[in-house]
C-alpha atoms as a PDB file:
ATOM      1  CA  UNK A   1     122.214  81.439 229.188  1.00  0.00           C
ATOM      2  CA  UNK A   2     118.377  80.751 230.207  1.00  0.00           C
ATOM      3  CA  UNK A   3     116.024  77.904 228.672  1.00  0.00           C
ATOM      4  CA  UNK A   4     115.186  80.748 225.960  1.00  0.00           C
ATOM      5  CA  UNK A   5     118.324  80.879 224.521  1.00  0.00           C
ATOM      6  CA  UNK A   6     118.302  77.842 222.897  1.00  0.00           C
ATOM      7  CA  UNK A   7     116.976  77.317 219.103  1.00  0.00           C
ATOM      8  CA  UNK A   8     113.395  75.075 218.736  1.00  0.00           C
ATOM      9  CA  UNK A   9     110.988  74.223 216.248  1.00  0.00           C
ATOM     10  CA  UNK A  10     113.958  72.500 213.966  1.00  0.00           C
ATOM     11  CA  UNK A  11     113.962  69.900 211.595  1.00  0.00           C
ATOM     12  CA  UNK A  12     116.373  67.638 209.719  1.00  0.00           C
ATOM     13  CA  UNK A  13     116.040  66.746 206.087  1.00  0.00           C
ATOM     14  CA  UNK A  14     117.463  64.228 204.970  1.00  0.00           C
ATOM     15  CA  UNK A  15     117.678  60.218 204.528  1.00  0.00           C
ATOM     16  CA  UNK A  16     119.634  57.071 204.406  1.00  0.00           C
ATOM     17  CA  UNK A  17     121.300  56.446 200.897  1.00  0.00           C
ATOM     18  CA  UNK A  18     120.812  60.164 200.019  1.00  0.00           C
ATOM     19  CA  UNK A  19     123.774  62.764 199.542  1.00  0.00           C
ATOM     20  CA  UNK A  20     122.636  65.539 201.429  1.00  0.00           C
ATOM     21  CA  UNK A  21     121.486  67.078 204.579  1.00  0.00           C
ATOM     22  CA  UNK A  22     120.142  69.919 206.244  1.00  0.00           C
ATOM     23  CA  UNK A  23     118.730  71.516 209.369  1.00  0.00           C
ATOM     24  CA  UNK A  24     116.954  74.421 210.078  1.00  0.00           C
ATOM     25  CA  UNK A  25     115.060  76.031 213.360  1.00  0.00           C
ATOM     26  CA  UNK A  26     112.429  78.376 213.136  1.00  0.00           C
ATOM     27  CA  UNK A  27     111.927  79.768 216.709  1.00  0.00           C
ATOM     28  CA  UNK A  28     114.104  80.962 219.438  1.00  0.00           C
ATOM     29  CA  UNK A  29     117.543  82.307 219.507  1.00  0.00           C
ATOM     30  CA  UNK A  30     120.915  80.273 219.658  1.00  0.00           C
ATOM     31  CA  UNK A  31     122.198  78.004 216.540  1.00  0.00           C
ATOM     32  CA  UNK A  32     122.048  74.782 214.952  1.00  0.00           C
ATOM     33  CA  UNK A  33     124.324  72.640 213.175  1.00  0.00           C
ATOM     34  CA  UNK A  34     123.723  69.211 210.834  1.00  0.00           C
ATOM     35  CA  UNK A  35     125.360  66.500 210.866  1.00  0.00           C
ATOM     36  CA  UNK A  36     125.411  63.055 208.961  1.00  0.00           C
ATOM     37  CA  UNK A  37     127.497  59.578 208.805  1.00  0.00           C
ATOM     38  CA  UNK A  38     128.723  58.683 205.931  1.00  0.00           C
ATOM     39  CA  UNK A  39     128.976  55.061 204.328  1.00  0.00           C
ATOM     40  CA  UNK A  40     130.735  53.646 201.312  1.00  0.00           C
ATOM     41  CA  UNK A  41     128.869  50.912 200.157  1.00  0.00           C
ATOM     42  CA  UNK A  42     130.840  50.002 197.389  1.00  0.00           C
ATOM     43  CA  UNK A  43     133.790  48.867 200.566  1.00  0.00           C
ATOM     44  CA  UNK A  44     131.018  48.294 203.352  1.00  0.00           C
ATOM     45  CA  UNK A  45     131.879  50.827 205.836  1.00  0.00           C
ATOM     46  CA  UNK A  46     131.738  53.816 207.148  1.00  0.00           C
ATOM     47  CA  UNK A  47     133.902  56.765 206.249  1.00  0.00           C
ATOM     48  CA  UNK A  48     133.409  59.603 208.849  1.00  0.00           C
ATOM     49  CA  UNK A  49     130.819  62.129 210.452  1.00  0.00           C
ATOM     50  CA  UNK A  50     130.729  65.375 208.729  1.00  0.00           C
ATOM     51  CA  UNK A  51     129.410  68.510 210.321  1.00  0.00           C
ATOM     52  CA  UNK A  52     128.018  71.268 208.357  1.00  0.00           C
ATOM     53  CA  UNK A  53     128.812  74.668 209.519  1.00  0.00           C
ATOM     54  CA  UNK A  54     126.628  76.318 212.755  1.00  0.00           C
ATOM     55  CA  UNK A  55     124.115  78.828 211.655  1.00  0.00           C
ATOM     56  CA  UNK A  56     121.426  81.950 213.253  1.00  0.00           C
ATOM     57  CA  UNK A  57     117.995  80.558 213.961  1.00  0.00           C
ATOM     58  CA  UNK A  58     116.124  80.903 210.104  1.00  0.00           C
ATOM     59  CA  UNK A  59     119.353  79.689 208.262  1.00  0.00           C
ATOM     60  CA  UNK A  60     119.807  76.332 207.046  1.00  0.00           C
ATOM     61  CA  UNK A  61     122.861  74.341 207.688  1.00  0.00           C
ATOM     62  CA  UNK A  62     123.855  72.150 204.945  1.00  0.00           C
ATOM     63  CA  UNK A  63     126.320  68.851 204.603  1.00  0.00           C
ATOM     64  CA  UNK A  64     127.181  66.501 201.639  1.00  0.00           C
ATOM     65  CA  UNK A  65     128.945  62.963 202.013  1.00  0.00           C
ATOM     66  CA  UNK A  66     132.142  63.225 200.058  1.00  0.00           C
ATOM     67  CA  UNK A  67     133.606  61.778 197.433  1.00  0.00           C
ATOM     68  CA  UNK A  68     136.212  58.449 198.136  1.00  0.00           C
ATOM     69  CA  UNK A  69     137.654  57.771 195.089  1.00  0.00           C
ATOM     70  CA  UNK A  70     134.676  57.361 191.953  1.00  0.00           C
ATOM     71  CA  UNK A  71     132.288  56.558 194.567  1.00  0.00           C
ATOM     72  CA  UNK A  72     129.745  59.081 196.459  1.00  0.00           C
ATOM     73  CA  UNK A  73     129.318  57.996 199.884  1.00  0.00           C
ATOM     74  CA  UNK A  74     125.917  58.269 201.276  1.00  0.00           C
ATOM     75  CA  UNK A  75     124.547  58.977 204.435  1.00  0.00           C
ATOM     76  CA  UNK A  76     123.444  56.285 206.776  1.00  0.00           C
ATOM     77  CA  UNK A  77     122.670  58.274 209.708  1.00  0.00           C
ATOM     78  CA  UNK A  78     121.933  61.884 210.839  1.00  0.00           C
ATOM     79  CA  UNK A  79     120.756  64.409 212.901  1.00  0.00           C
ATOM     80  CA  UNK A  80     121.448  68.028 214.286  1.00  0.00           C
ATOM     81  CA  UNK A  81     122.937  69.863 217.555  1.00  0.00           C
ATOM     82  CA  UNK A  82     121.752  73.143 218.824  1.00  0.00           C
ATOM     83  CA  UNK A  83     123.561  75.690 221.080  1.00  0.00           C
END
């Protein structure tokens, strides 16, 4: 695979103490996936990394922090992988 084969002009939405992320490229070929940590602050830690699935340049790959319990974990942490 050459230099060109990999996805650019991406971006990652999303913040700490929000639900829900995403990622999305706009040029090249390849895919991207997001990914987030996820925190419980109600227990003070963290519960996992959670991927969303990889998608075609143009798509947007989405992931939410689950539920533990009665309490939404949030994300403290994030970002996104290309291939």
């Amino acid at each position: 695979m050459g230099a060109d084969a990999l996805p650019t002009s991406c971006t990652f939405t999303g913040q700490n103490g929000g639900k829900t992320a995403s990622a999305r490229c706009t040029g090249g070929t390849g895919q991207v996936r997001v990914y987030v940590k996820c925190y419980d602050s109600l227990r003070g830690s963290y519960v996992g990394e959670y991927d969303g699935p990889w998608v075609k340049v143009g798509a947007t790959s989405r992931v939410t922090c689950p539920r533990e319990g009665n309490v939404q974990t949030i994300i403290e942490g994030g970002g996104f992988d290309v291939r």
